[in-house]
N, C-alpha and C. Protein backbone atom coordinates (compact mmCIF):
# COMPACT_ATOMS: atom_id res chain seq x y z
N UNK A 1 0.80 -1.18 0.00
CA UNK A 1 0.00 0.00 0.00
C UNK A 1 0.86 1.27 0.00
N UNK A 2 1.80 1.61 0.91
CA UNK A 2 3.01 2.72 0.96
C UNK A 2 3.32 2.57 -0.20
N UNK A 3 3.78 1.59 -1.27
CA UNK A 3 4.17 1.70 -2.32
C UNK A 3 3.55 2.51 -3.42
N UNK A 4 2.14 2.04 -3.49
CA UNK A 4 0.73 2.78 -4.59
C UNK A 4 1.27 3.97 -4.00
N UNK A 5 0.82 4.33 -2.48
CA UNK A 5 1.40 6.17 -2.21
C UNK A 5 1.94 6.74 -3.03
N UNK A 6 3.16 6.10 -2.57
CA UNK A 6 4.53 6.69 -3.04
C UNK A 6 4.53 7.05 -4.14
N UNK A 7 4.24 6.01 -5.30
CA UNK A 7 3.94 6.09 -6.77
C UNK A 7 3.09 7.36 -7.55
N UNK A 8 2.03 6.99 -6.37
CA UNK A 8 0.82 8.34 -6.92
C UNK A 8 1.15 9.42 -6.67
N UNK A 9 2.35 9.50 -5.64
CA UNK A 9 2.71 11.35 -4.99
C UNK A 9 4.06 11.05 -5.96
N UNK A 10 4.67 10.57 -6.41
CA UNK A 10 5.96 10.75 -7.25
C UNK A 10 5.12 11.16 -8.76
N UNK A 11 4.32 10.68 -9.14
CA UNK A 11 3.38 10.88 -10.17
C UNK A 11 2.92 12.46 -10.21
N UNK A 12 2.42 13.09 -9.04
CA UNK A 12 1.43 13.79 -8.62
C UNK A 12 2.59 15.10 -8.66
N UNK A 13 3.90 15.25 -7.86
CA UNK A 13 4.61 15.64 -8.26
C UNK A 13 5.62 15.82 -9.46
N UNK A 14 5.92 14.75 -10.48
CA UNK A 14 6.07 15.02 -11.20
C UNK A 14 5.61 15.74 -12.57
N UNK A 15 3.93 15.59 -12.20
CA UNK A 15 3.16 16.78 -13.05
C UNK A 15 2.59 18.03 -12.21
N UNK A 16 2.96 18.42 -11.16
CA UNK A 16 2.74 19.76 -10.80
C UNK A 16 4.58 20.06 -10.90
N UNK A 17 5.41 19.03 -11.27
CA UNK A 17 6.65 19.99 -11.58
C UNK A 17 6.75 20.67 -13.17
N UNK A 18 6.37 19.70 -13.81
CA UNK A 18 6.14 19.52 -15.48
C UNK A 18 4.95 21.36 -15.12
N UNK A 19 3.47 21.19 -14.56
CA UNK A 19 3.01 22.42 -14.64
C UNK A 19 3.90 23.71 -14.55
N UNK A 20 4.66 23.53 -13.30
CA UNK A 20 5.39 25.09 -12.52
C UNK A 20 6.60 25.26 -13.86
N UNK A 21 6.97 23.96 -14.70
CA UNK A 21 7.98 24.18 -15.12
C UNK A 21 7.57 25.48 -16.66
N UNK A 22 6.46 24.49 -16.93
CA UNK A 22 5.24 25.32 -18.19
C UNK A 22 5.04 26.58 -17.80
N UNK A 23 4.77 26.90 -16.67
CA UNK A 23 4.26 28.19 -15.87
C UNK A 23 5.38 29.28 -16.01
N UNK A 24 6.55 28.56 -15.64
CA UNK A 24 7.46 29.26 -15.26
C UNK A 24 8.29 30.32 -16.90
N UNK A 25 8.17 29.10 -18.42
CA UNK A 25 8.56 29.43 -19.09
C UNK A 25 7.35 30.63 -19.71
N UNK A 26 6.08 30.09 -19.77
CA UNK A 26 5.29 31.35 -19.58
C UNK A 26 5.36 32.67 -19.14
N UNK A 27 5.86 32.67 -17.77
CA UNK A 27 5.90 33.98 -17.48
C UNK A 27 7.25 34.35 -17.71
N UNK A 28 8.24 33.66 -17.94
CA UNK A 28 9.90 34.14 -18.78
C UNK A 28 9.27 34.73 -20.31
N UNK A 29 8.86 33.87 -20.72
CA UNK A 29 8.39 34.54 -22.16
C UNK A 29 7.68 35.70 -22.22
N UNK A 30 7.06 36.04 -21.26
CA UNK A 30 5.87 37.17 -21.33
C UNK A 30 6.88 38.17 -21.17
N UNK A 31 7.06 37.78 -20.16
CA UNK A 31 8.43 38.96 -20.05
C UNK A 31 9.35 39.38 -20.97
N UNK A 32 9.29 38.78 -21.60
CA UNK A 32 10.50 38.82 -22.80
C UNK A 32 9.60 39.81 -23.81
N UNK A 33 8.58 38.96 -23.88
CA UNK A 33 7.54 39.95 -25.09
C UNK A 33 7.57 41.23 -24.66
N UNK A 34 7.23 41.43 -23.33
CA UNK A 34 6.54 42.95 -22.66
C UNK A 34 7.98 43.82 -22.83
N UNK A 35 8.91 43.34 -22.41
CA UNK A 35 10.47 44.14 -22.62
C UNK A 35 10.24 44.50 -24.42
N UNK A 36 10.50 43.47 -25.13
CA UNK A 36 10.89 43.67 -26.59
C UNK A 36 9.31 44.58 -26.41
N UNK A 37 7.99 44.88 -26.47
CA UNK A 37 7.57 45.47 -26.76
C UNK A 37 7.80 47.10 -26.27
N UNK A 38 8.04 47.33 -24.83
CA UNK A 38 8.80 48.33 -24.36
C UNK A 38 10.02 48.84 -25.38
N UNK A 39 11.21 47.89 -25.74
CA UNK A 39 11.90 48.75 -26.50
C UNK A 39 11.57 49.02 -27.79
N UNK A 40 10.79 48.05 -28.67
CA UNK A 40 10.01 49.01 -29.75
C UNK A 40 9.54 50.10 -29.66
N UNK A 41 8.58 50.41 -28.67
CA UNK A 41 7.67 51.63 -28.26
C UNK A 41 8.43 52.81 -27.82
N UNK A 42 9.83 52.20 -27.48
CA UNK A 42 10.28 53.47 -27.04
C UNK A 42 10.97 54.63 -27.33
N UNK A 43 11.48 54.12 -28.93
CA UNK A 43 11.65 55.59 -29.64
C UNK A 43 10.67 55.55 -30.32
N UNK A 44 9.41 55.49 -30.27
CA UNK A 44 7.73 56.22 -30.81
C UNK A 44 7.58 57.09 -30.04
N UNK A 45 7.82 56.82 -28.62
CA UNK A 45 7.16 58.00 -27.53
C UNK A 45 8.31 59.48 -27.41
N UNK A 46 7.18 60.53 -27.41
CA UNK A 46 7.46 61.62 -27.38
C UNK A 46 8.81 61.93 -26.45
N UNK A 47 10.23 62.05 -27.12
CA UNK A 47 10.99 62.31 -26.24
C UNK A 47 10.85 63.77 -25.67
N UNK A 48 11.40 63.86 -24.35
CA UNK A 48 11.51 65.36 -23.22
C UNK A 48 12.52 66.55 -24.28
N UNK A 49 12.17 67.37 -24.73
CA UNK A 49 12.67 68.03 -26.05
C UNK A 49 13.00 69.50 -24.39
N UNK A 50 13.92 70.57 -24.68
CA UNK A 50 14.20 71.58 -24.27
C UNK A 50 12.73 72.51 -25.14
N UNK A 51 11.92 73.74 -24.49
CA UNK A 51 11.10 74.29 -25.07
C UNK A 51 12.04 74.98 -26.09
N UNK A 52 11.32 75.30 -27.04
CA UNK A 52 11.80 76.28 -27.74
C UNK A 52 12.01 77.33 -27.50
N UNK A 53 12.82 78.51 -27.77
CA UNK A 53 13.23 80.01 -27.21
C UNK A 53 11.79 80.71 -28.19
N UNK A 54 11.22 81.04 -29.01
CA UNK A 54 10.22 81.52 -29.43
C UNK A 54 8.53 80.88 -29.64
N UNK A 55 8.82 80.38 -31.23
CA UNK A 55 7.87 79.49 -31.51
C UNK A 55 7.22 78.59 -30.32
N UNK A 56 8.20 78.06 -30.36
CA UNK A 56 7.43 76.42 -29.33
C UNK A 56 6.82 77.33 -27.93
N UNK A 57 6.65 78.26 -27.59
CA UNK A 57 5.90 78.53 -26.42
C UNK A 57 4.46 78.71 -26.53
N UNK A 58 4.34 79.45 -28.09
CA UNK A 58 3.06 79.45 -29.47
C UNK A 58 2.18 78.40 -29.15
N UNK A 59 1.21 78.29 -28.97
CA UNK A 59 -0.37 77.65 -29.35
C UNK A 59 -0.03 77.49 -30.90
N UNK A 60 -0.56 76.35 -31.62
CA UNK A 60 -0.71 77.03 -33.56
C UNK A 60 -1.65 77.68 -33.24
N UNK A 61 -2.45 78.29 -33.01
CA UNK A 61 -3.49 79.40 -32.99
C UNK A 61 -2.65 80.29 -33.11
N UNK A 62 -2.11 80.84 -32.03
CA UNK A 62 -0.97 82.08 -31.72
C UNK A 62 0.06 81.97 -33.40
N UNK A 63 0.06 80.89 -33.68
CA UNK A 63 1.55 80.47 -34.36
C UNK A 63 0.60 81.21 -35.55
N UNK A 64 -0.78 80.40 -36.01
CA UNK A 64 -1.36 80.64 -37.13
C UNK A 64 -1.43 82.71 -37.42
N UNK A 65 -1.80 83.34 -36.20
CA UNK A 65 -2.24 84.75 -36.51
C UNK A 65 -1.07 85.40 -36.67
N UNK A 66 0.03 84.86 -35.63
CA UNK A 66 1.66 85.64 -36.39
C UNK A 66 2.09 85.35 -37.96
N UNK A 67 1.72 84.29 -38.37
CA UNK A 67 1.86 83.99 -39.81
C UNK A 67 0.96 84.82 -40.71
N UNK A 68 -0.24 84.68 -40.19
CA UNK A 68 -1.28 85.54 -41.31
C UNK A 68 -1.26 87.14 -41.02
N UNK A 69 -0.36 87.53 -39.93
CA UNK A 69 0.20 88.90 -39.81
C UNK A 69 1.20 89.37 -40.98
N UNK A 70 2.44 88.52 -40.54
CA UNK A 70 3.28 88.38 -41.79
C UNK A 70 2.99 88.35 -42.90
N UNK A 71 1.85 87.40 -43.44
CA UNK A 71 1.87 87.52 -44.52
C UNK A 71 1.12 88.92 -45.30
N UNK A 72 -0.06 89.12 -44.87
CA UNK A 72 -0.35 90.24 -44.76
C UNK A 72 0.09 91.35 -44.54
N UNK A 73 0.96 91.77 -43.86
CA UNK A 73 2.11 92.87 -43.92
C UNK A 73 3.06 92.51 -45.01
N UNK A 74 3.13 91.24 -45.77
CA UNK A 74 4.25 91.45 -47.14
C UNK A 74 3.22 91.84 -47.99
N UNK A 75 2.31 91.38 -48.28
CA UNK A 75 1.16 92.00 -49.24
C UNK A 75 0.83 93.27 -49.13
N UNK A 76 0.87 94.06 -48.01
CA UNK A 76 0.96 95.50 -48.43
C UNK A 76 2.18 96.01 -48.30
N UNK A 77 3.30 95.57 -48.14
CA UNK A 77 4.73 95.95 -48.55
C UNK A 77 4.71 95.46 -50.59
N UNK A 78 4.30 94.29 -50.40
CA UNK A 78 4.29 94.35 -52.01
C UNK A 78 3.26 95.41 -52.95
N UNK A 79 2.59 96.06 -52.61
CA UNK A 79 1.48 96.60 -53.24
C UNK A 79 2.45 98.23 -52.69
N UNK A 80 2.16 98.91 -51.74
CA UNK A 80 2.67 100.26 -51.09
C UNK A 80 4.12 100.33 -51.90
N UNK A 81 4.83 99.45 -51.69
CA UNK A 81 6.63 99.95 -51.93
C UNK A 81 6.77 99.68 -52.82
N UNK A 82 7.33 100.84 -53.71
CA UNK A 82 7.20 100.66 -55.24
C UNK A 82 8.73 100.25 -55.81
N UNK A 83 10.19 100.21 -55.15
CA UNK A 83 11.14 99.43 -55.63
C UNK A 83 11.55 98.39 -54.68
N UNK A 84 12.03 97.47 -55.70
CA UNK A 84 12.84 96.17 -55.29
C UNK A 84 13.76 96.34 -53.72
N UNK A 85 14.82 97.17 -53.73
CA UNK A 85 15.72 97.43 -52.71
C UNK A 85 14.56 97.51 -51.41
N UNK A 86 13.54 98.29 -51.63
CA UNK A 86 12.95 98.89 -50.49
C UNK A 86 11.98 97.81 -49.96
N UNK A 87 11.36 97.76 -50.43
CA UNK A 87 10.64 95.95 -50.23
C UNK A 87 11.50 95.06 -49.53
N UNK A 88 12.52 94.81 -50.18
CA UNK A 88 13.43 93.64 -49.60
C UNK A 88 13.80 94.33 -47.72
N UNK A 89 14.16 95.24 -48.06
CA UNK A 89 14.33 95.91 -46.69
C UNK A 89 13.04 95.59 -45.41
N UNK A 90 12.40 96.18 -46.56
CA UNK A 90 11.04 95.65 -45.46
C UNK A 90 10.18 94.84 -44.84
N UNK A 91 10.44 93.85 -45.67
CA UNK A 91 10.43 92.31 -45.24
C UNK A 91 11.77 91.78 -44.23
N UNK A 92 12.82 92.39 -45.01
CA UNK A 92 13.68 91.79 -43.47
C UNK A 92 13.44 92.33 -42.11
N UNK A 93 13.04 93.69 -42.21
CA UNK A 93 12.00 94.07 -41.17
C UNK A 93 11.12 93.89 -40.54
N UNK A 94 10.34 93.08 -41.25
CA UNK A 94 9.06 92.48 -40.93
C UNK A 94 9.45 91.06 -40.66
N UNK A 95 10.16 90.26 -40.47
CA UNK A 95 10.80 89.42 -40.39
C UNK A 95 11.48 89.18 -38.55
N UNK A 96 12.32 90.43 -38.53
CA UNK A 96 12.94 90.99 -37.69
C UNK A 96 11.73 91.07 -36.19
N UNK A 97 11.14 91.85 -36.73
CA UNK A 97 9.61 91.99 -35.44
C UNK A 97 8.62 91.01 -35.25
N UNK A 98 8.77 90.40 -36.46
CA UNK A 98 7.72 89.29 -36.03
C UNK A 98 8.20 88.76 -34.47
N UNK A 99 8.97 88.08 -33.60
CA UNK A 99 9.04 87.72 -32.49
C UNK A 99 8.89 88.65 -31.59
N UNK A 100 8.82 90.36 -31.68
CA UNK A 100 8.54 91.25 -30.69
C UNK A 100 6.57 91.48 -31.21
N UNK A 101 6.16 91.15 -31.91
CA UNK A 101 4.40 91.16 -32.23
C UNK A 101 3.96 90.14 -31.81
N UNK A 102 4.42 88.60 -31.49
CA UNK A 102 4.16 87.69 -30.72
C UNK A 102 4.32 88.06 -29.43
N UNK A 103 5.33 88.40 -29.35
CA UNK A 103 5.30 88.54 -27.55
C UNK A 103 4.68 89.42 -27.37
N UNK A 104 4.44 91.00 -27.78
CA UNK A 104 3.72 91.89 -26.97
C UNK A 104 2.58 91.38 -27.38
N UNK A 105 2.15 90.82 -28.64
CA UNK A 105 0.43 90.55 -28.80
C UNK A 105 0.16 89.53 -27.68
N UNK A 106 0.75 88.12 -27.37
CA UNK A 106 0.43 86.70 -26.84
C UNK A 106 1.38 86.64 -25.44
N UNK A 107 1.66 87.95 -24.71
CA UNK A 107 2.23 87.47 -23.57
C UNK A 107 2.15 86.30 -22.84
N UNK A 108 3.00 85.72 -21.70
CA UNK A 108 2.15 84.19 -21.07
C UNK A 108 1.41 84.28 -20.70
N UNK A 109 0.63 85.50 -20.02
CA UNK A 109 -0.30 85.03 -19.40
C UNK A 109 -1.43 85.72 -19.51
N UNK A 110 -1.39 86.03 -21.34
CA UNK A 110 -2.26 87.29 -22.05
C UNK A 110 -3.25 86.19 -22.67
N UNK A 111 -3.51 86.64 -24.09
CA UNK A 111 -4.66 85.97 -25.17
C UNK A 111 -4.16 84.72 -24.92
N UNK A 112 -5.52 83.47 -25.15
CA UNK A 112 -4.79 82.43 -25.57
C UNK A 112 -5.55 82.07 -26.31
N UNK A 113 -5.03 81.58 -27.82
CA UNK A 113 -5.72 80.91 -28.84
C UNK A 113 -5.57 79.38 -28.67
């Protein structure tokens, strides 16, 4: 009778070792997946960038009305200024201020688009 025991718990243990052993490579593998999926994913995600000194503080809202300022101030520099030299001047001008018309228009803690 000790013998049948013995047999049935050597049995009984040898398939809850065979399970833990299945179990065990399971959760090694998962792990393995969840890492390799971590380092795929991880140059997708948004790296920590320094802000930008102008632009990047911009809403595109803010970004969009400084642009359609600009452009609109070259369109009546192109139409008003009647030579080449003087135009060009005035666009580098207009160029020049665009970052002082953002800031005094969109201070931080002024309009926000």
């Amino acid at each position: 009778m000790s013998k049948e025991r013995a047999k049935r718990r050597a049995e009984r243990e040898a398939i809850a070792a065979a399970a833990a052993a299945r179990r065990s490579r399971l959760v090694a593998r998962r792990a393995r997946v969840r890492s390799l999926r971590r380092s795929l994913a991880k140059p997708l995600a948004p790296l920590k960038r320094r802000r930008a000194w102008l632009v990047g503080r911009r809403s595109p809202g803010q970004r969009l009305v400084v642009g359609v300022a600009a452009v609109a101030l070259g369109f009546v520099i192109w139409y008003v200024v009647p030579n080449w030299p003087v135009r060009i001047a005035f666009w580098l001008l207009t160029l020049l201020l665009l970052p002082v018309f953002a800031v005094l228009t969109f201070d931080r803690k002024g309009m926000k688009l």
